[in-house]
Protein backbone atom coordinates (compact mmCIF):
# COMPACT_ATOMS: atom_id res chain seq x y z
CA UNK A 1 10.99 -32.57 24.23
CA UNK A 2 11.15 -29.61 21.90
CA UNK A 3 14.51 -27.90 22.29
CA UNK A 4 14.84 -23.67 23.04
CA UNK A 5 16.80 -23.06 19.85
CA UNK A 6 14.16 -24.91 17.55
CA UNK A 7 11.18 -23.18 19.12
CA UNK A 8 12.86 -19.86 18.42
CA UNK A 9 13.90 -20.85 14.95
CA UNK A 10 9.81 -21.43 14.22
CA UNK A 11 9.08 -18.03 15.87
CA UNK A 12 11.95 -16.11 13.57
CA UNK A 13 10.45 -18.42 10.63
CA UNK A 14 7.13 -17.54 11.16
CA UNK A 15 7.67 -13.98 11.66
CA UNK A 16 10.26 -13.69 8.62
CA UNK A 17 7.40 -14.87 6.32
CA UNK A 18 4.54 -12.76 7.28
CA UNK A 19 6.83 -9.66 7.61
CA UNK A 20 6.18 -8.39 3.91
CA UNK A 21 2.35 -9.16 3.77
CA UNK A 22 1.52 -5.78 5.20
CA UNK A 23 3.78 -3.61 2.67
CA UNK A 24 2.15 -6.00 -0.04
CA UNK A 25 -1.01 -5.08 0.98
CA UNK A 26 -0.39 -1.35 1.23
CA UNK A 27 0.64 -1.52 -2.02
CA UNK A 28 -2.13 -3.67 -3.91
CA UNK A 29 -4.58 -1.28 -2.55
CA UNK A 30 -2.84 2.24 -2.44
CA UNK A 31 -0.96 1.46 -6.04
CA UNK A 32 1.73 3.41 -4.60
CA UNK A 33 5.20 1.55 -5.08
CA UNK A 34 7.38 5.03 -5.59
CA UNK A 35 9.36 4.00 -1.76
CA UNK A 36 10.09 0.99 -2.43
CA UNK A 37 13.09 0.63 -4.67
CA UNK A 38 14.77 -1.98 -6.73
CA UNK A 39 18.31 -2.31 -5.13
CA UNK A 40 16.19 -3.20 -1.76
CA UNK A 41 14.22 -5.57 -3.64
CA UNK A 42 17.02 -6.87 -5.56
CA UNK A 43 19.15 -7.35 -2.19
CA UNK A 44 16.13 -9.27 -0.38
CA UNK A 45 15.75 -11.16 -3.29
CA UNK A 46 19.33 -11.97 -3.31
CA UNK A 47 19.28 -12.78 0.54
CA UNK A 48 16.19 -14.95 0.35
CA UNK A 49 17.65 -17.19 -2.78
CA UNK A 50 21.28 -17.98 -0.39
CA UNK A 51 19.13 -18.46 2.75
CA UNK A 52 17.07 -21.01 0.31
CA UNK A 53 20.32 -22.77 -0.37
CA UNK A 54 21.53 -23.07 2.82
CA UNK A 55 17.88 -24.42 4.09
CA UNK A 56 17.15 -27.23 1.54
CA UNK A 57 20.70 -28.42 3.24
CA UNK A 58 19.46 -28.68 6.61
CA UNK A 59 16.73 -30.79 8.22
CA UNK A 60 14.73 -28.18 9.34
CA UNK A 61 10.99 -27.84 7.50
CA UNK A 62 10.55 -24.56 8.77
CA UNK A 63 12.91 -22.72 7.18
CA UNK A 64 12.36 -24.88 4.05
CA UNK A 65 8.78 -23.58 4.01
CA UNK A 66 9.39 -19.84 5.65
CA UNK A 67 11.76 -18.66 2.88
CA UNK A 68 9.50 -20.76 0.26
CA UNK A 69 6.75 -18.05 1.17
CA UNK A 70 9.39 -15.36 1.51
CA UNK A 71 10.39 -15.72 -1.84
CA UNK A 72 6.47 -15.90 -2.93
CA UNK A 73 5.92 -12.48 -1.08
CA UNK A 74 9.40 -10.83 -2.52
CA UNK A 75 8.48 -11.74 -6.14
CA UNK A 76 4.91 -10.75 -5.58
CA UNK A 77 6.20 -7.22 -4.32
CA UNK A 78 8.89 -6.49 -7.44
CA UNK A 79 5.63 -7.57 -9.79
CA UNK A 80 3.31 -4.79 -7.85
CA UNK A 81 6.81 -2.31 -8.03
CA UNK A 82 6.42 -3.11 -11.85
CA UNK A 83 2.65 -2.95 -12.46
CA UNK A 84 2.25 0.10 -10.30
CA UNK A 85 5.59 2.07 -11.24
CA UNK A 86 4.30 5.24 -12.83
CA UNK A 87 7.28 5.41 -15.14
CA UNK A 88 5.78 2.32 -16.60
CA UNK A 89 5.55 2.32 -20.51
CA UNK A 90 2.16 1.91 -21.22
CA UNK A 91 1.34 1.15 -25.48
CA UNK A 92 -0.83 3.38 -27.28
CA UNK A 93 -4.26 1.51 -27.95
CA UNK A 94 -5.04 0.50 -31.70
């Protein structure tokens, strides 16, 4: 029989991975990335990589696979911040 504590940790995993996927979308279609700033991104980013450590030590898949697509969305969202930034240095066409 399942156990309380594991069915909880799938419920936190699951919502801890599709938590971002809104704000990505928002920002893919709006191209609006001015509220989101890089210290944030840079401290999720940061949290995500030590909670990956700590997970590939335990026996549990779904945290192995959670923060695997956590990461996925994090990076995806600093790579919209940097496409989409407006103080983005664009070259001059030749």
């Amino acid at each position: 029989m399942i156990e309380t504590y594991l069915i909880c940790g799938y419920i936190g995993s699951t919502l801890f991975t599709v938590n971002l996927m809104p704000q990505l979308y928002k920002m893919y279609k709006t191209k609006k990335v001015q509220d989101i700033s890089y210290g944030w991104q840079l401290s999720y980013f940061g949290a995500t990589t030590f909670s990956m450590i700590f997970a590939f030590h335990t026996p549990y898949p779904h945290l192995k696979i959670g923060l695997t697509v956590e990461m996925l969305n994090i990076l995806a969202m600093m790579y919209l911040k940097r496409m989409y930034s407006p103080t983005r240095e664009v070259l001059p066409k030749e």
